[in-house]
PDB file of N, CA and C in Angstrom:
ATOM      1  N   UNK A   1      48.221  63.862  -7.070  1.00  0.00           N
ATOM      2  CA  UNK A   1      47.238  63.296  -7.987  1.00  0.00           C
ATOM      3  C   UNK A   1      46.613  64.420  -8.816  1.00  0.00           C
ATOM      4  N   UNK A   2      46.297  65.369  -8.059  1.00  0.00           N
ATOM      5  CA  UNK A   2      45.647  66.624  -8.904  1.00  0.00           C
ATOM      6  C   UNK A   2      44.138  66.454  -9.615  1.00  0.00           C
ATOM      7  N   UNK A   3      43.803  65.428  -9.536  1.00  0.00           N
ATOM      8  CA  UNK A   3      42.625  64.854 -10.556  1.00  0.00           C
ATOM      9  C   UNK A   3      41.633  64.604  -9.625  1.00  0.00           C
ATOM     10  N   UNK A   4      41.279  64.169  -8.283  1.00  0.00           N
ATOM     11  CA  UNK A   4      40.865  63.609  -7.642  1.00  0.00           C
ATOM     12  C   UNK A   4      39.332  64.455  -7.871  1.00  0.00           C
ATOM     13  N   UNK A   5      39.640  65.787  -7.086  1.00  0.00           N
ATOM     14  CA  UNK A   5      38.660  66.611  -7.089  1.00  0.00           C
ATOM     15  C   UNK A   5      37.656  66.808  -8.147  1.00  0.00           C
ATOM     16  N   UNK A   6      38.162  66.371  -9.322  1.00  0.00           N
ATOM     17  CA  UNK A   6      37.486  66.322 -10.864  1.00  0.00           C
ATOM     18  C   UNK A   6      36.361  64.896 -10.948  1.00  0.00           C
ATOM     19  N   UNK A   7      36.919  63.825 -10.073  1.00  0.00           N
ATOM     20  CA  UNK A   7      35.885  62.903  -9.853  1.00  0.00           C
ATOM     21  C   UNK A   7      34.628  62.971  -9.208  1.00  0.00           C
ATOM     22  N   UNK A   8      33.760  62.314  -9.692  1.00  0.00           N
ATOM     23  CA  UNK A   8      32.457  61.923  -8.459  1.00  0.00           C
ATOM     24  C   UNK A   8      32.980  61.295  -7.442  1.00  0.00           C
ATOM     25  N   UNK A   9      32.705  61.598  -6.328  1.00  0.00           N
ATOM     26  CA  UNK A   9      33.478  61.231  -4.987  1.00  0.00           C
ATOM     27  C   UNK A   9      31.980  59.620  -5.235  1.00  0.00           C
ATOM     28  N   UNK A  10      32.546  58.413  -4.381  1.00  0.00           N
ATOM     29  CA  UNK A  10      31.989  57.384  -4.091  1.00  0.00           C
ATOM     30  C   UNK A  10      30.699  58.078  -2.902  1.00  0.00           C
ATOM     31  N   UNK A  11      31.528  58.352  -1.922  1.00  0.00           N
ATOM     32  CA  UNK A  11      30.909  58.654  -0.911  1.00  0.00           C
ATOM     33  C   UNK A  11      31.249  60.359  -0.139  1.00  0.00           C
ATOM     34  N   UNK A  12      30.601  60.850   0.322  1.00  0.00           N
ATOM     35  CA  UNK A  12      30.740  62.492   1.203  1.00  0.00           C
ATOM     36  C   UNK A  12      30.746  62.343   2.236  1.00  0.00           C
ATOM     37  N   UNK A  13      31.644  62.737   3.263  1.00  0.00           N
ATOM     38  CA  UNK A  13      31.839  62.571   4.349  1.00  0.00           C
ATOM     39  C   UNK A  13      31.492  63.964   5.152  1.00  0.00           C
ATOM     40  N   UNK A  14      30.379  64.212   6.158  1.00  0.00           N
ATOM     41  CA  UNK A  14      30.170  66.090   6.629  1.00  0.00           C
ATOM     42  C   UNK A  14      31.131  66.144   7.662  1.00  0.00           C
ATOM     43  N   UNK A  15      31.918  66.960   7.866  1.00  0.00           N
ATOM     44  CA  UNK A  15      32.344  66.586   9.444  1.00  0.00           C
ATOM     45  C   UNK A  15      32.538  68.009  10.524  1.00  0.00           C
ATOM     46  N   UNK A  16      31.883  68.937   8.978  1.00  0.00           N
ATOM     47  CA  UNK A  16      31.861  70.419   9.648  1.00  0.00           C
ATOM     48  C   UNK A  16      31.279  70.477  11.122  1.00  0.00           C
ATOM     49  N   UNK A  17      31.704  71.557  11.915  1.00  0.00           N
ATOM     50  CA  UNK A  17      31.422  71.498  13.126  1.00  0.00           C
ATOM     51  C   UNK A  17      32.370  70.380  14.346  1.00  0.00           C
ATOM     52  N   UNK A  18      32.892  69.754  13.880  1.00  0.00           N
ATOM     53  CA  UNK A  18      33.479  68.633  14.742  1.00  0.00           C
ATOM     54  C   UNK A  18      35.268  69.072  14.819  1.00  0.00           C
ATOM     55  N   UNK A  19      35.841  69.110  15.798  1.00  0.00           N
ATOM     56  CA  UNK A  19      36.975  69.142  16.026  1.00  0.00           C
ATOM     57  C   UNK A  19      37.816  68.015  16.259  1.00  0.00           C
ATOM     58  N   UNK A  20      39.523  67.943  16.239  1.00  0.00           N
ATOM     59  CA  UNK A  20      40.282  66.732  16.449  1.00  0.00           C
ATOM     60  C   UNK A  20      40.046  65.906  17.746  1.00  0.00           C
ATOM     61  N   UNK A  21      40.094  65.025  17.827  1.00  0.00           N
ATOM     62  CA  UNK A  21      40.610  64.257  16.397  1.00  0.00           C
ATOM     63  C   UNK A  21      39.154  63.544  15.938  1.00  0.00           C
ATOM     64  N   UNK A  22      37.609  64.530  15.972  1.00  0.00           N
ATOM     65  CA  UNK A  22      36.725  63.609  15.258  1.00  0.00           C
ATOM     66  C   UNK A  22      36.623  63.225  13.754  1.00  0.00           C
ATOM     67  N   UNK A  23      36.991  64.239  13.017  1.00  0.00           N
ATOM     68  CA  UNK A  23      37.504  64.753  11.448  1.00  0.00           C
ATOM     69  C   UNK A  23      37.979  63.229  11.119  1.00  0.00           C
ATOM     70  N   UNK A  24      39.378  62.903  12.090  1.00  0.00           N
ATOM     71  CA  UNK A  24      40.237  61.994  11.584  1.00  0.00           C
ATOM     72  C   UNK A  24      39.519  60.547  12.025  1.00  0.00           C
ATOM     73  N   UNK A  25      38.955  60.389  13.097  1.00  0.00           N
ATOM     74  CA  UNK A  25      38.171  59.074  13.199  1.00  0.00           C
ATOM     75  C   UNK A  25      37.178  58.940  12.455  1.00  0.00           C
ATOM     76  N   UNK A  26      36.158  60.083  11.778  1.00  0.00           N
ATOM     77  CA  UNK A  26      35.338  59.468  10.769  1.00  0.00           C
ATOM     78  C   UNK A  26      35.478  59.397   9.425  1.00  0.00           C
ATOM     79  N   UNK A  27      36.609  60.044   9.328  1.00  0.00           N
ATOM     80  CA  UNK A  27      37.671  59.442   8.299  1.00  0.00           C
ATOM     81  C   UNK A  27      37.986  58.275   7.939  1.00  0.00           C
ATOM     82  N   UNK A  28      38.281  57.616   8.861  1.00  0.00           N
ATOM     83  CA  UNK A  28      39.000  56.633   8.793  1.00  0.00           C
ATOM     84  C   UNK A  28      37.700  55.278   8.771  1.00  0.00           C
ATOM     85  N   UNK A  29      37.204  55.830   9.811  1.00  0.00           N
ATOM     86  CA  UNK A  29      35.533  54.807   9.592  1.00  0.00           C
ATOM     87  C   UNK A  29      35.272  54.653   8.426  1.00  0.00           C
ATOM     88  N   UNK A  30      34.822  55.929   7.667  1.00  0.00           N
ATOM     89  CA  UNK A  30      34.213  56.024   6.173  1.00  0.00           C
ATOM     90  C   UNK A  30      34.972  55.125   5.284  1.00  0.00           C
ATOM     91  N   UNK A  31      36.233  55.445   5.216  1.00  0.00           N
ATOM     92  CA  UNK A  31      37.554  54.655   3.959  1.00  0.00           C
ATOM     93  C   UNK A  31      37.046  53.426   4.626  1.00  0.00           C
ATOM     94  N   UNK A  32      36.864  52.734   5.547  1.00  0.00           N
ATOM     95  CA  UNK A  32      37.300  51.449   5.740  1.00  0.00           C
ATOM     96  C   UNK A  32      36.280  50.692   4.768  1.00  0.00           C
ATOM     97  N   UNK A  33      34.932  51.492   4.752  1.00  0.00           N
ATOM     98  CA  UNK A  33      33.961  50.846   4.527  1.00  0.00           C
ATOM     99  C   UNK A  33      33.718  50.649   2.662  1.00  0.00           C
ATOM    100  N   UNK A  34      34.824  51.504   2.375  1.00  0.00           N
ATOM    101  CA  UNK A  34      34.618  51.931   0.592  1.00  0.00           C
ATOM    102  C   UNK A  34      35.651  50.427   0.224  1.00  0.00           C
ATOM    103  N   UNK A  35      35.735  50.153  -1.372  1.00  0.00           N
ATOM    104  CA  UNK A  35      36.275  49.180  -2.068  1.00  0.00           C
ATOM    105  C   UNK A  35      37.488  50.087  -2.781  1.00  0.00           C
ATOM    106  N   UNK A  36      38.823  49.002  -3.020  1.00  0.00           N
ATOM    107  CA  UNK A  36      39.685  50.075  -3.132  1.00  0.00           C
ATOM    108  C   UNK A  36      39.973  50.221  -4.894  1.00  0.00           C
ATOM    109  N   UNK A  37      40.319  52.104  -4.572  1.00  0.00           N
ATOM    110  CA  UNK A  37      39.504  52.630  -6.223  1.00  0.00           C
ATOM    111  C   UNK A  37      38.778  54.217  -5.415  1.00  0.00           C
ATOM    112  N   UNK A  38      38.156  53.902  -4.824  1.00  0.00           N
ATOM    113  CA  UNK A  38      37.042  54.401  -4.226  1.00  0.00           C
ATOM    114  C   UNK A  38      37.166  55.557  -3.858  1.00  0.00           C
ATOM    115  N   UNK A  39      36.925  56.682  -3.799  1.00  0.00           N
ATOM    116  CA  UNK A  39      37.263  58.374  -3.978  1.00  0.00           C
ATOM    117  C   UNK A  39      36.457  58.813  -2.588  1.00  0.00           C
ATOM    118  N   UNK A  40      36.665  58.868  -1.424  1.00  0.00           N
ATOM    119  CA  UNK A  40      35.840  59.740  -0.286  1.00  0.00           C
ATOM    120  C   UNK A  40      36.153  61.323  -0.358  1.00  0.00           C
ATOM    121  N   UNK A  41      34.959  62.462  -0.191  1.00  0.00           N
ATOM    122  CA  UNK A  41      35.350  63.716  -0.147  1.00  0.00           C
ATOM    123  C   UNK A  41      34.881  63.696   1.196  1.00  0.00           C
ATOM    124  N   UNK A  42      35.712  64.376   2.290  1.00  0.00           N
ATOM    125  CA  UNK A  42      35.424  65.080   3.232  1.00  0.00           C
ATOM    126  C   UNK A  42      34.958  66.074   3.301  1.00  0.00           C
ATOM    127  N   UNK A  43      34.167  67.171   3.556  1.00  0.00           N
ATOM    128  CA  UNK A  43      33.769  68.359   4.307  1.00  0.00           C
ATOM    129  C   UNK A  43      34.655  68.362   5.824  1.00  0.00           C
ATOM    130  N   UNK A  44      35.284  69.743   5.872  1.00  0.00           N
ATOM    131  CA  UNK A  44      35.882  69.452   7.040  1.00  0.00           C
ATOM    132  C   UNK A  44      36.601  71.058   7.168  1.00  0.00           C
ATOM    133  N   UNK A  45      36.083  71.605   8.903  1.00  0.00           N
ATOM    134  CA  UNK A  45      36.185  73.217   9.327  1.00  0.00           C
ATOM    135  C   UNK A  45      37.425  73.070   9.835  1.00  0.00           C
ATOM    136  N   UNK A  46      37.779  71.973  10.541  1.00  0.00           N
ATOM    137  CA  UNK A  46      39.318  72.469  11.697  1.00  0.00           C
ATOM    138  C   UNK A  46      39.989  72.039  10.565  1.00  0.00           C
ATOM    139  N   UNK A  47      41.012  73.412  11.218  1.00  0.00           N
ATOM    140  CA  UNK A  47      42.464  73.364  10.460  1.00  0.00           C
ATOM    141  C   UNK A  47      43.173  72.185  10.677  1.00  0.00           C
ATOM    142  N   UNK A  48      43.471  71.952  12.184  1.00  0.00           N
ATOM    143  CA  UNK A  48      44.544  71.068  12.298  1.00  0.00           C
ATOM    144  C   UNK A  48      44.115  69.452  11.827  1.00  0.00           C
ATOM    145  N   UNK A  49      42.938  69.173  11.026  1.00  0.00           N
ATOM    146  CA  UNK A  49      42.865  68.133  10.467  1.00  0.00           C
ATOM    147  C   UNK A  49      42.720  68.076   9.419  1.00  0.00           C
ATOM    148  N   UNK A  50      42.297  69.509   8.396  1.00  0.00           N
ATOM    149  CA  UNK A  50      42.084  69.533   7.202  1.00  0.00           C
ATOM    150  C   UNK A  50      44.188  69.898   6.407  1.00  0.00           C
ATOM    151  N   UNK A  51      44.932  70.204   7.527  1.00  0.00           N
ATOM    152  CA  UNK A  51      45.886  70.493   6.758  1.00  0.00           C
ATOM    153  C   UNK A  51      47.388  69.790   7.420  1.00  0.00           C
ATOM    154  N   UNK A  52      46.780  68.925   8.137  1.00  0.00           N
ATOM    155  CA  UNK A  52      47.616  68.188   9.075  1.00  0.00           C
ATOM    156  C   UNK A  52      47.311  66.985   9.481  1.00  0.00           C
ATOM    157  N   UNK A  53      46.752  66.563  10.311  1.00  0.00           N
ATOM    158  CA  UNK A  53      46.526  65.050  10.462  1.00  0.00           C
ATOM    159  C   UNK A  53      45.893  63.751   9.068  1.00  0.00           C
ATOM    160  N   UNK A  54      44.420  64.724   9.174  1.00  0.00           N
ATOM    161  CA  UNK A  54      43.921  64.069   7.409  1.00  0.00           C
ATOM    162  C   UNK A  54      44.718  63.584   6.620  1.00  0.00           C
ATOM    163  N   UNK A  55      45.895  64.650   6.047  1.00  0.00           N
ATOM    164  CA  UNK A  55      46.694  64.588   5.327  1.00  0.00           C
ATOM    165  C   UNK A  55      47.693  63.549   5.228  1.00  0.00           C
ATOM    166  N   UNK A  56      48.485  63.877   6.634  1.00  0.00           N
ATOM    167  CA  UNK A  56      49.286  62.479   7.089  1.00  0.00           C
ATOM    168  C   UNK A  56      49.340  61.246   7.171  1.00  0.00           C
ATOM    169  N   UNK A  57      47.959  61.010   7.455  1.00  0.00           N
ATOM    170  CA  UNK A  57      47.338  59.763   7.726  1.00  0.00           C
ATOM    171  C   UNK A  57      46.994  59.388   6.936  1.00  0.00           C
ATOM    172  N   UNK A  58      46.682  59.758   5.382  1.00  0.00           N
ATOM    173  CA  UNK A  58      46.476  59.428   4.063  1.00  0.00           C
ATOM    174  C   UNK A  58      47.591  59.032   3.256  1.00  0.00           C
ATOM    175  N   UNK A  59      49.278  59.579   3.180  1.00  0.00           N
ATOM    176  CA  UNK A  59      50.081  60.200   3.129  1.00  0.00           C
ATOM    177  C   UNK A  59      50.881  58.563   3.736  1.00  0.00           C
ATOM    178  N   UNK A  60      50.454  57.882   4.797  1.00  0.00           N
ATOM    179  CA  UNK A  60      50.989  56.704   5.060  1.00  0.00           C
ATOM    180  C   UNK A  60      50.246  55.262   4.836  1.00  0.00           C
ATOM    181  N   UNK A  61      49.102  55.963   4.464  1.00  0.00           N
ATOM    182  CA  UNK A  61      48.519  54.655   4.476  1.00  0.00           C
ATOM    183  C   UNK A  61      48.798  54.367   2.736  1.00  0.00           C
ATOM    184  N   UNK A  62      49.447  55.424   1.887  1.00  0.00           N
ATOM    185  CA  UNK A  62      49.516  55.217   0.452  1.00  0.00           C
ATOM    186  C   UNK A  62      48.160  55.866  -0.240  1.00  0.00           C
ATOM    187  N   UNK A  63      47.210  56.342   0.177  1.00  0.00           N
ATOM    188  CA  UNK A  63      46.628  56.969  -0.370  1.00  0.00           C
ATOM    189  C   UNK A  63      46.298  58.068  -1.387  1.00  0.00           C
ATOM    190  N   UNK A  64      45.576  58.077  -2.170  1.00  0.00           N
ATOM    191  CA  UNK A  64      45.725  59.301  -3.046  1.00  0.00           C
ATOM    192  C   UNK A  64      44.921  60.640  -2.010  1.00  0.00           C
ATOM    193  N   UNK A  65      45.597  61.365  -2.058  1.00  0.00           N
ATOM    194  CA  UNK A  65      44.872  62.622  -1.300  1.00  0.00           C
ATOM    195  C   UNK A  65      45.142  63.976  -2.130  1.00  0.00           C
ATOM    196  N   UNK A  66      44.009  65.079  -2.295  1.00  0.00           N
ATOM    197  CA  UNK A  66      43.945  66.041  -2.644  1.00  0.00           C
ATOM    198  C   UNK A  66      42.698  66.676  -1.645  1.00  0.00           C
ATOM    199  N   UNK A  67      43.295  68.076  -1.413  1.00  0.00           N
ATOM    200  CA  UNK A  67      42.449  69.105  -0.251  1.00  0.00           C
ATOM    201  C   UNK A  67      42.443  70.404  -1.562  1.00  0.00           C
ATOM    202  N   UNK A  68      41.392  70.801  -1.134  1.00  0.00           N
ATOM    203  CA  UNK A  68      40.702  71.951  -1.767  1.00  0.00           C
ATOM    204  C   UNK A  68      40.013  72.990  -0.964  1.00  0.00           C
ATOM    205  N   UNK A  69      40.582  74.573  -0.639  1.00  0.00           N
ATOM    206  CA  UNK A  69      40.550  74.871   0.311  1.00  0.00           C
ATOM    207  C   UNK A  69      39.302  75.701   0.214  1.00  0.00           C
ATOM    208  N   UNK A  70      37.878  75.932   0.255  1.00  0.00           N
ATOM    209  CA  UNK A  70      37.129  77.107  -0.269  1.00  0.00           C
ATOM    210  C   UNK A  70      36.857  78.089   0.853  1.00  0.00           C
ATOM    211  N   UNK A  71      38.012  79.422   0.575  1.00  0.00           N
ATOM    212  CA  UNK A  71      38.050  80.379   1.417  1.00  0.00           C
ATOM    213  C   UNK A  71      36.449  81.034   1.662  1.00  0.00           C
ATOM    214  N   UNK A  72      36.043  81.521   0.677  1.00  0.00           N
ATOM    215  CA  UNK A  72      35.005  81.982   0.980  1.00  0.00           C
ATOM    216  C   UNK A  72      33.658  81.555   1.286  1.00  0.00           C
ATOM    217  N   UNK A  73      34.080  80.108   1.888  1.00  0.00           N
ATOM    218  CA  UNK A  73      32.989  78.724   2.539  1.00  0.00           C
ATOM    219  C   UNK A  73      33.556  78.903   4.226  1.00  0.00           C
ATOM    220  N   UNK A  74      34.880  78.735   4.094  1.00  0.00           N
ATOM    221  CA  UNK A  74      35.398  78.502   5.202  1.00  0.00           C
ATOM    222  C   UNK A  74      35.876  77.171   5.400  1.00  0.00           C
ATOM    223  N   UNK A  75      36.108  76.323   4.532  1.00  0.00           N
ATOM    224  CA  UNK A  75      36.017  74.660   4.898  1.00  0.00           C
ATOM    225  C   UNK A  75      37.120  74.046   3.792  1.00  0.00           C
ATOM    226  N   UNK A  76      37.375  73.121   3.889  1.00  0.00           N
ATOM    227  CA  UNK A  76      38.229  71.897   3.158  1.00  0.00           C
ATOM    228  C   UNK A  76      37.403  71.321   2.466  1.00  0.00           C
ATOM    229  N   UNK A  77      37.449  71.203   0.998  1.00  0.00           N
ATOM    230  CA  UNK A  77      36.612  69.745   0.822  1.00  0.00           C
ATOM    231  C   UNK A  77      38.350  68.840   0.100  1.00  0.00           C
ATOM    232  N   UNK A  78      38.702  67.637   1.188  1.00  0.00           N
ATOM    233  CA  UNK A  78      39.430  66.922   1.011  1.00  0.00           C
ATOM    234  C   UNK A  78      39.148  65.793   0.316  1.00  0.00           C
ATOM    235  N   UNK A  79      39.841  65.464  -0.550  1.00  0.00           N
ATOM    236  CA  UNK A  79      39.421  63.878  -1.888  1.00  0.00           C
ATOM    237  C   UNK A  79      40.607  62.689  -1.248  1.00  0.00           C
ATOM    238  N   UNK A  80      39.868  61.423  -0.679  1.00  0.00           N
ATOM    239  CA  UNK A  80      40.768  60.781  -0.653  1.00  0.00           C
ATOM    240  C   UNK A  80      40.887  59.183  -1.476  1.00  0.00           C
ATOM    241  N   UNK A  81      41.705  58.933  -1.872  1.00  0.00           N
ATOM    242  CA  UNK A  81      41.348  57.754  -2.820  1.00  0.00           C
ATOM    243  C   UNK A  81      42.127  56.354  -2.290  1.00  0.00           C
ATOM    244  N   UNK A  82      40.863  55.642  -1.744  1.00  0.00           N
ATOM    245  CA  UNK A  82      41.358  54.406  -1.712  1.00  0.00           C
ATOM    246  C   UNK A  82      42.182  53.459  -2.385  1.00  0.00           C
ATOM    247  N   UNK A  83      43.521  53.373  -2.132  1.00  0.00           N
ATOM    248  CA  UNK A  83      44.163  51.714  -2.548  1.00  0.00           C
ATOM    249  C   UNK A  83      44.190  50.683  -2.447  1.00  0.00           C
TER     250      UNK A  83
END
C-alpha cells in the first residue's frame, strides 16, 4: 500500500511494553471494533510481532498493512487498514 502511514490513523493502538502474543490479541480486539476503511496504527516494541505475526495475520485476513520501523525510538508504528 505504501500510503497508509500518510493517513490519520482512525484509532492508536499502545502496546509498547507487552510481549507475544499480547501485541497480536489487542490487535485484533482493536480492528474488530473499527468500520471497514478504517486505518489502526499500532505502537509496538517486540520484534516477533512487529515483523512477524502482526504482519501475517493482516496478510490473511486481506488487509492493508504497512510497518514503519523508528530505530532511534526503538518501536514499530504498524498501519493496518481495515476491509
Amino acid at each position: 500500500m505504501g500510503n497508509l502511514s500518510n493517513q490519520a490513523p482512525t484509532e492508536t493502538l499502545d502496546t509498547l511494553g507487552r510481549v507475544c502474543p499480547y501485541p497480536l490479541v489487542l490487535t485484533k480486539k482493536a480492528i474488530e471494533k473499527l468500520g471497514s476503511g478504517s486505518v489502526l496504527k499500532v505502537l509496538c516494541d517486540a520484534p516477533a510481532s512487529a515483523e512477524d505475526t502482526i504482519p501475517r495475520w493482516a496478510e490473511k485476513q486481506g488487509f492493508g498493512f504497512e510497518s514503519v520501523k523508528l530505530e532511534d525510538k526503538g518501536y514499530w508504528e504498524l498501519y493496518i487498514q481495515k476491509k
